[in-house]
C-alpha atoms as a PDB file:
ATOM      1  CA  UNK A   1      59.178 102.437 109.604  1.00  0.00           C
ATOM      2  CA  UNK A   2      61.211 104.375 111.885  1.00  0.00           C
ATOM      3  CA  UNK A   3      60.948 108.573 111.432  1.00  0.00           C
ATOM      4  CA  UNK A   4      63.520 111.181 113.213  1.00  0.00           C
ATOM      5  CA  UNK A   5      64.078 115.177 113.223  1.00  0.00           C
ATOM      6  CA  UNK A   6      67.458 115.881 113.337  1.00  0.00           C
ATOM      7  CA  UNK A   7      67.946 119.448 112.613  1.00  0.00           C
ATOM      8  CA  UNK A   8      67.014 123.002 113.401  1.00  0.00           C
ATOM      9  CA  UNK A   9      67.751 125.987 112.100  1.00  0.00           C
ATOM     10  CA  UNK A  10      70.425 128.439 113.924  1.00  0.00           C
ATOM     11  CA  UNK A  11      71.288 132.200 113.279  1.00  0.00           C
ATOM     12  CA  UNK A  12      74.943 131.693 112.390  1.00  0.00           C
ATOM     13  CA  UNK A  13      77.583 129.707 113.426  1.00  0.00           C
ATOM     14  CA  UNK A  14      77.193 127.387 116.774  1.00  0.00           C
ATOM     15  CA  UNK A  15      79.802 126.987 119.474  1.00  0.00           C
ATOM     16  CA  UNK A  16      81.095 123.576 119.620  1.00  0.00           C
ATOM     17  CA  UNK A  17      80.325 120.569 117.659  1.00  0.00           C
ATOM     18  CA  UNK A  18      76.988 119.270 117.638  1.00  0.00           C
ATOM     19  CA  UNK A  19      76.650 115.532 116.949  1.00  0.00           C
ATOM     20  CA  UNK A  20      73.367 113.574 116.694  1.00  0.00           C
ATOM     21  CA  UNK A  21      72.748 110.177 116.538  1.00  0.00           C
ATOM     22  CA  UNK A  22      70.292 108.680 114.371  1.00  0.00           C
ATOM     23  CA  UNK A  23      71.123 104.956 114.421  1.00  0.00           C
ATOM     24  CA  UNK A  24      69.244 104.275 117.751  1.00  0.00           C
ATOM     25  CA  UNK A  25      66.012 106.492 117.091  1.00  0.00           C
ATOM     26  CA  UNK A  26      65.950 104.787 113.539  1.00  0.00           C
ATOM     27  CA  UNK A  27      66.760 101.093 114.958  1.00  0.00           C
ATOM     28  CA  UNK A  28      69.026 100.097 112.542  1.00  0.00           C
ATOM     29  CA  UNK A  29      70.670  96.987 112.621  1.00  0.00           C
ATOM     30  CA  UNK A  30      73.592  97.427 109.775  1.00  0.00           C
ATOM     31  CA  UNK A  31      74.432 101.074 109.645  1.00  0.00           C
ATOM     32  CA  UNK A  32      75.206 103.711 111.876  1.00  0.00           C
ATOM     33  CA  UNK A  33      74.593 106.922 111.040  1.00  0.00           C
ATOM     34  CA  UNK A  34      75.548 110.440 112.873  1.00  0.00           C
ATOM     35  CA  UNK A  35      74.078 113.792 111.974  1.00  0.00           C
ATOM     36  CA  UNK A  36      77.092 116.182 112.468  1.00  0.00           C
ATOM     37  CA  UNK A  37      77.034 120.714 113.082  1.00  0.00           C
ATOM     38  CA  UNK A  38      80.828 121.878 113.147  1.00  0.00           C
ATOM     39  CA  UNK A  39      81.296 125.324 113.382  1.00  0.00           C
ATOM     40  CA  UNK A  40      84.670 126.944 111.601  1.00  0.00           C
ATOM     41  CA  UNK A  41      87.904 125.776 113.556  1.00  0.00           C
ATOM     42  CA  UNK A  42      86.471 122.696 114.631  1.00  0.00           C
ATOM     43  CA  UNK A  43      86.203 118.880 113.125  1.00  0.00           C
ATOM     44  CA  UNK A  44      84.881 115.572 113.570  1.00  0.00           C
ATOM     45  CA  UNK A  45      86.096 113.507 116.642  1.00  0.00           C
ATOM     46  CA  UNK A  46      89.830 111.794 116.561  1.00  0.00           C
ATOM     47  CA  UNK A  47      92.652 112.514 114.473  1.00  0.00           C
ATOM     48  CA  UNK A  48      93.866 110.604 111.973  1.00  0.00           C
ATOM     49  CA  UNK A  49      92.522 106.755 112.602  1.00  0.00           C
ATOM     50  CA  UNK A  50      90.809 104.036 110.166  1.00  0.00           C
ATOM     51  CA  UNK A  51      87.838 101.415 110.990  1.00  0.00           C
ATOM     52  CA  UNK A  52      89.660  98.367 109.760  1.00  0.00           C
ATOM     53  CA  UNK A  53      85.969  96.486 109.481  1.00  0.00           C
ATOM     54  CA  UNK A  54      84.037  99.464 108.212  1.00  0.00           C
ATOM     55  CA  UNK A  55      83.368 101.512 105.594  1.00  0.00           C
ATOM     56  CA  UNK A  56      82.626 104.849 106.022  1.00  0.00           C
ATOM     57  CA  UNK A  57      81.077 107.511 104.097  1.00  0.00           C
ATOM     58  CA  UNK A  58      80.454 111.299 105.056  1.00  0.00           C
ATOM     59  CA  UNK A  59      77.535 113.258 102.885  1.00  0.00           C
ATOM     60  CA  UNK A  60      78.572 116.922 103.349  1.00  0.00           C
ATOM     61  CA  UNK A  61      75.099 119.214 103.251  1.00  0.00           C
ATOM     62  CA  UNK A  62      76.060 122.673 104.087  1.00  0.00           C
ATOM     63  CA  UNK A  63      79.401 123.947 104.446  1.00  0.00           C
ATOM     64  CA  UNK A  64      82.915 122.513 103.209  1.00  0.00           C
ATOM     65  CA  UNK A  65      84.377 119.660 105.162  1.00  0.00           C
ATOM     66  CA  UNK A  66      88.553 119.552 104.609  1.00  0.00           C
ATOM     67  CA  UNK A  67      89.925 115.423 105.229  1.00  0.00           C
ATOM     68  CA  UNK A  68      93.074 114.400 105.598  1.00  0.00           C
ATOM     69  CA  UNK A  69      93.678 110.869 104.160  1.00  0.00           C
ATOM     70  CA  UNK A  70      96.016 108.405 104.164  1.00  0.00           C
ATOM     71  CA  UNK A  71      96.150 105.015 102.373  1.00  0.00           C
ATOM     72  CA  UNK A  72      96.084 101.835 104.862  1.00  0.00           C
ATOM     73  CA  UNK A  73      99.535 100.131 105.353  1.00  0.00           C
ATOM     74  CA  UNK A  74     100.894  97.653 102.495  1.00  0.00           C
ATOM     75  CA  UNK A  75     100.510  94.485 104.935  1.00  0.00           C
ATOM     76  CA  UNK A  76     103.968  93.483 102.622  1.00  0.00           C
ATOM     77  CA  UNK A  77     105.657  96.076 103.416  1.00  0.00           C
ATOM     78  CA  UNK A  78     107.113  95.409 107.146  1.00  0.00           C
ATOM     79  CA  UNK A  79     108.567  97.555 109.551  1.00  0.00           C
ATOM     80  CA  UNK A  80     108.625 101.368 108.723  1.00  0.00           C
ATOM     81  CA  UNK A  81     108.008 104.498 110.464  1.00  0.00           C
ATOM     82  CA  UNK A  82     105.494 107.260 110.034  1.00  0.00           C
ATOM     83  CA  UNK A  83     106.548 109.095 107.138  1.00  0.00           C
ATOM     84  CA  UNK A  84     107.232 106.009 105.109  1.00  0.00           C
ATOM     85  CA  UNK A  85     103.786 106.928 103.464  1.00  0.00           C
ATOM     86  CA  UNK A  86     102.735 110.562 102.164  1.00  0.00           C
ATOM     87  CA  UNK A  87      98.624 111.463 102.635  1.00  0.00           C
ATOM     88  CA  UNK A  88      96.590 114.004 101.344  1.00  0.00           C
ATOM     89  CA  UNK A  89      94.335 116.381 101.994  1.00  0.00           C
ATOM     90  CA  UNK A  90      90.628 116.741  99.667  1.00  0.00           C
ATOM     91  CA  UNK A  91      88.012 119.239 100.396  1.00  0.00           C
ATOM     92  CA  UNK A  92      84.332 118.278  99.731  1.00  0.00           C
ATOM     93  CA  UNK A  93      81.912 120.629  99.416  1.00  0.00           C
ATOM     94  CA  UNK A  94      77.998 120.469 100.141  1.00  0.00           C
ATOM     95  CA  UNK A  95      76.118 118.556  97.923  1.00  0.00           C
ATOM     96  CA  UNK A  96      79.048 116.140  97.916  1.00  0.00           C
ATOM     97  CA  UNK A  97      80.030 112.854  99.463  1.00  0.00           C
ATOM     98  CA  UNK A  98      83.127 110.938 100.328  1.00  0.00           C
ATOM     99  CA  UNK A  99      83.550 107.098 101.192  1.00  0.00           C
ATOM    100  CA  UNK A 100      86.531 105.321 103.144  1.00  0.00           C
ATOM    101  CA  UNK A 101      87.577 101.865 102.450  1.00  0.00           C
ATOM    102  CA  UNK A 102      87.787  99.681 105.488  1.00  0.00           C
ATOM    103  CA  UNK A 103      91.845 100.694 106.551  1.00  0.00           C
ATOM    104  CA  UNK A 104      91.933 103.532 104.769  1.00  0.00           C
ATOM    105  CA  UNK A 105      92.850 106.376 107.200  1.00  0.00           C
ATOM    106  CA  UNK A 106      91.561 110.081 107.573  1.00  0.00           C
ATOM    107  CA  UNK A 107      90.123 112.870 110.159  1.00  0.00           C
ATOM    108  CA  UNK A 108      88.278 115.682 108.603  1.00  0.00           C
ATOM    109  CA  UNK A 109      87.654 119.333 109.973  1.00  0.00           C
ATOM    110  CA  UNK A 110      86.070 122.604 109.303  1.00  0.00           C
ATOM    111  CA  UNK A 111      88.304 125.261 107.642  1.00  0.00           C
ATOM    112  CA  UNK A 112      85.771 127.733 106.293  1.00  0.00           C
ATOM    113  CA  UNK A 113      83.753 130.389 107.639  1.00  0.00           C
ATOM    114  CA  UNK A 114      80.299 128.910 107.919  1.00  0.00           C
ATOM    115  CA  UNK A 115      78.752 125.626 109.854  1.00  0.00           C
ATOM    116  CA  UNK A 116      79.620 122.473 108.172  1.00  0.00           C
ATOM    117  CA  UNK A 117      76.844 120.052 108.331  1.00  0.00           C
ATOM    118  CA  UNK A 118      77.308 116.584 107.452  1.00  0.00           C
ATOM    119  CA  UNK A 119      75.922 113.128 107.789  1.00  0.00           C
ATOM    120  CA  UNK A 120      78.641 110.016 109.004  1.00  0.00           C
ATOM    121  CA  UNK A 121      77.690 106.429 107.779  1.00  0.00           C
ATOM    122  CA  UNK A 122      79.201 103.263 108.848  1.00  0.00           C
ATOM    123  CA  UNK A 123      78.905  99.645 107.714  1.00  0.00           C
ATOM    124  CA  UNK A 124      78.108  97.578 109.435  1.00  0.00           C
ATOM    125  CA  UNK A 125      76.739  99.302 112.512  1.00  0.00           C
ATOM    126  CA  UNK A 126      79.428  98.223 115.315  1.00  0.00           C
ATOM    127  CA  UNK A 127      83.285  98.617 114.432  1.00  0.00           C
ATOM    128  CA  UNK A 128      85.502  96.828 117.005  1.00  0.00           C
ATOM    129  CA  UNK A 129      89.010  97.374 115.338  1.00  0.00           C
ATOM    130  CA  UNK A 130      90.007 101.344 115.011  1.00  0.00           C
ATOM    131  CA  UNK A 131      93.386 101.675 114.157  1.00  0.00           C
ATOM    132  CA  UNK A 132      95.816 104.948 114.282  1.00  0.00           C
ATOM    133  CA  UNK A 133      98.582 105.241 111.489  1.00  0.00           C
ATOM    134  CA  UNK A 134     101.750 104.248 114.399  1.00  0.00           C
ATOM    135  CA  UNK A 135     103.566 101.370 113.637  1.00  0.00           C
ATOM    136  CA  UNK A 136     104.138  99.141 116.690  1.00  0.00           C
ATOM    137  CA  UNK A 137     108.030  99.741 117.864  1.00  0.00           C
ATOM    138  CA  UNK A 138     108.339  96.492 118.995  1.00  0.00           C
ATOM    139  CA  UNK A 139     107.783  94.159 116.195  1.00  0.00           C
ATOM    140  CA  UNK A 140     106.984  96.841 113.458  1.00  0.00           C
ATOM    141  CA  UNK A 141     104.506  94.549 111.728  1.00  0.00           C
ATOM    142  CA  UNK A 142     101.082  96.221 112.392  1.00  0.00           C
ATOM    143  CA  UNK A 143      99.485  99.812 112.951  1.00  0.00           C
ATOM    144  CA  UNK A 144      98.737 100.262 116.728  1.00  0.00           C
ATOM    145  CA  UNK A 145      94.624  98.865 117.230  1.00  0.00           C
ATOM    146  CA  UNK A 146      92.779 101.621 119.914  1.00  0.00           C
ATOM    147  CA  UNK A 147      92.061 100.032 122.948  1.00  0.00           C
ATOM    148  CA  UNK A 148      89.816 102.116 125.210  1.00  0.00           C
ATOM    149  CA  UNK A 149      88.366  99.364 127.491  1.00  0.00           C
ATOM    150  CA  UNK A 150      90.787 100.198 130.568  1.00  0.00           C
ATOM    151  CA  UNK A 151      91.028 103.221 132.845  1.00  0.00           C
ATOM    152  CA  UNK A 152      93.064 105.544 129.933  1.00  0.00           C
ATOM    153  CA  UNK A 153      92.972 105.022 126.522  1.00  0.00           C
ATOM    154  CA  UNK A 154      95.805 103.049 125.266  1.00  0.00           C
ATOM    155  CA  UNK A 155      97.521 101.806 122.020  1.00  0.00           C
ATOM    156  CA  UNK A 156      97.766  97.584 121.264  1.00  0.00           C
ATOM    157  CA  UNK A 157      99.838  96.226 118.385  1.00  0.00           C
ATOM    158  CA  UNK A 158      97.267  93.839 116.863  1.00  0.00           C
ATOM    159  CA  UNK A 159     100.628  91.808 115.811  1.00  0.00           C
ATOM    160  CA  UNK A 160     102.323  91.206 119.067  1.00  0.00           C
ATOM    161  CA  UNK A 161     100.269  92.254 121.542  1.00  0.00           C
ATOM    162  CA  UNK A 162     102.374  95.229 122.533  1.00  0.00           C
ATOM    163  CA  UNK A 163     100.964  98.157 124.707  1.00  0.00           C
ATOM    164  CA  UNK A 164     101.267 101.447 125.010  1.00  0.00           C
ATOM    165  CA  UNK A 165      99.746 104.618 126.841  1.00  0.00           C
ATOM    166  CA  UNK A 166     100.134 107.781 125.110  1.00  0.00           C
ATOM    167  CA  UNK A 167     101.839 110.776 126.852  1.00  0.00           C
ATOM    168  CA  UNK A 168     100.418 114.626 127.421  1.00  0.00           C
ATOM    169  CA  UNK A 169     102.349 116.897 125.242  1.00  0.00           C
ATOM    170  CA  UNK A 170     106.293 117.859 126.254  1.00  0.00           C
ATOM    171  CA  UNK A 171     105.656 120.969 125.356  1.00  0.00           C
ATOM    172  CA  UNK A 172     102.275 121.917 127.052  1.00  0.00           C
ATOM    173  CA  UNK A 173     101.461 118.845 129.032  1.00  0.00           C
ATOM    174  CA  UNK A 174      98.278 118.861 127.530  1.00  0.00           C
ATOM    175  CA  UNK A 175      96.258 115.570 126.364  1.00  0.00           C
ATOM    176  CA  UNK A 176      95.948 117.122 123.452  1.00  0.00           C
ATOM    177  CA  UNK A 177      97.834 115.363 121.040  1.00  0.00           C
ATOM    178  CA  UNK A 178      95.895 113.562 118.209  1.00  0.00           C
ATOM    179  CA  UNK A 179      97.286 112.303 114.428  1.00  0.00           C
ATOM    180  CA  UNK A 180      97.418 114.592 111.356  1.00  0.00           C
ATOM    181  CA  UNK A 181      99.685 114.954 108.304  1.00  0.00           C
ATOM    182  CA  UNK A 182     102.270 117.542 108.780  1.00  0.00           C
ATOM    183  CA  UNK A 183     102.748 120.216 105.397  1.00  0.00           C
ATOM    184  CA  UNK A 184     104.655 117.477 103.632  1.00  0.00           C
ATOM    185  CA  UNK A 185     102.018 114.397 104.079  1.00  0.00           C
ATOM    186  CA  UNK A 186     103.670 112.854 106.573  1.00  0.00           C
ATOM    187  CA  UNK A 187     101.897 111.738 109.731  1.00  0.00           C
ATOM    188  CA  UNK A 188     103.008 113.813 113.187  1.00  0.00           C
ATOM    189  CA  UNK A 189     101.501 114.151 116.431  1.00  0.00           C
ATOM    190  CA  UNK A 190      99.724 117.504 116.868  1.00  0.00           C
ATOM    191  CA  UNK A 191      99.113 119.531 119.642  1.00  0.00           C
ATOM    192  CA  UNK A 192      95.776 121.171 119.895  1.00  0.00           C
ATOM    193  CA  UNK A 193      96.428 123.011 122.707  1.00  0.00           C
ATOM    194  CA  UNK A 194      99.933 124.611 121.715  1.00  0.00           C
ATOM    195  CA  UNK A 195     100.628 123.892 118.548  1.00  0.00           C
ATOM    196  CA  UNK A 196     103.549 121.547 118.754  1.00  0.00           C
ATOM    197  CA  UNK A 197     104.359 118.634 116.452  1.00  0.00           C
ATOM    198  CA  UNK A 198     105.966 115.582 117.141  1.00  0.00           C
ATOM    199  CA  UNK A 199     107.277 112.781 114.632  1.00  0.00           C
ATOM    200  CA  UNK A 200     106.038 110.245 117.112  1.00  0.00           C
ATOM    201  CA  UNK A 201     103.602 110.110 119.299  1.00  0.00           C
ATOM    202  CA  UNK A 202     105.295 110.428 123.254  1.00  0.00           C
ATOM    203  CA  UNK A 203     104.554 107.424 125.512  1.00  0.00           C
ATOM    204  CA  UNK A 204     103.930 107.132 129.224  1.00  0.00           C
ATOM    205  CA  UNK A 205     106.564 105.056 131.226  1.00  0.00           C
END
């Protein structure tokens, strides 16, 4: 048996998100599991983006966590651009829980006024295959597969083998940009820093 404190109390809200994880103190070998504080304005790590080979599921314990969610690509459908599918968006209060398929897409945020506190599971433990709702430009077959092994973080089609780097922001030049569903469902890059929205994501030369 493996035993781990994960939480203290706090006064009100914190400043800046607080993530803990619990898969290494417990020594787990099939699930990993993250113990999450987000104070208002703030949400979990990367935009919009799936775990083709894991599930997820997030148990909300204090606070309201907002996702948006989008339904993994119809592998029959080819080509297609960003908008060609329409996402939602689902709050889930404490004392709730959620679970995402294996390709289904989301990102999830606080939009109230208090802490949200929330425990992330995945299974199984290690995901190798995060995806971001883009379809590759060059053979328009696949969503683009995360590829962070090199210096910068970069985009791969799992398809064709395609590569891309993703751009600051035109507007800002921030790197800033992540994935979220415009007012209408459909996916955009977002700014974080200024605001701006993009239909596409901008790539480096």
């Amino acid at each position: 048996m493996e035993r781990v404190a994960f939480d203290e109390p706090t006064d009100g809200p914190t400043a800046g998100v607080d993530r803990r994880g619990l898969s290494d103190p417990l020594a787990t070998d099939g699930v990993a599991i993250n113990r999450y504080r987000i104070p208002p304005g703030e949400g979990f790590p990367s935009g919009l983006h799936t775990h083709a080979d894991q599930e997820e599921v997030f148990v909300v314990l204090d606070g309201t966590a907002t996702f948006e969610t989008l339904p993994g690509r119809d592998p029959d459908d080819p080509g297609g651009s960003n908008t060609a599918r329409s996402g939602r968006v689902v709050t889930v209060p404490a004392g709730e829980a959620v679970r995402f398929a294996p390709g289904e897409y989301q990102s999830g945020d606080n939009r109230g006024d208090d802490d949200l506190v929330a425990l992330a599971i995945g299974a199984p433990r290690e995901t190798t295959d995060v995806r971001v709702p883009v379809r590759c430009p060059d053979c328009g077959e696949a969503d683009f597969a995360l590829d962070a092994a090199g210096d910068a973080l970069s985009f791969r089609c799992p398809a064709c083998g395609a590569e891309r780097v993703p751009a600051p922001c035109p507007d800002c030049g921030r790197d800033a940009l992540t994935l979220a569903l415009d007012d209408g469902g459909a996916v955009v890059a977002a700014c974080d820093g200024c605001g701006a929205a993009f239909d596409s994501p901008p790539f480096r030369d």
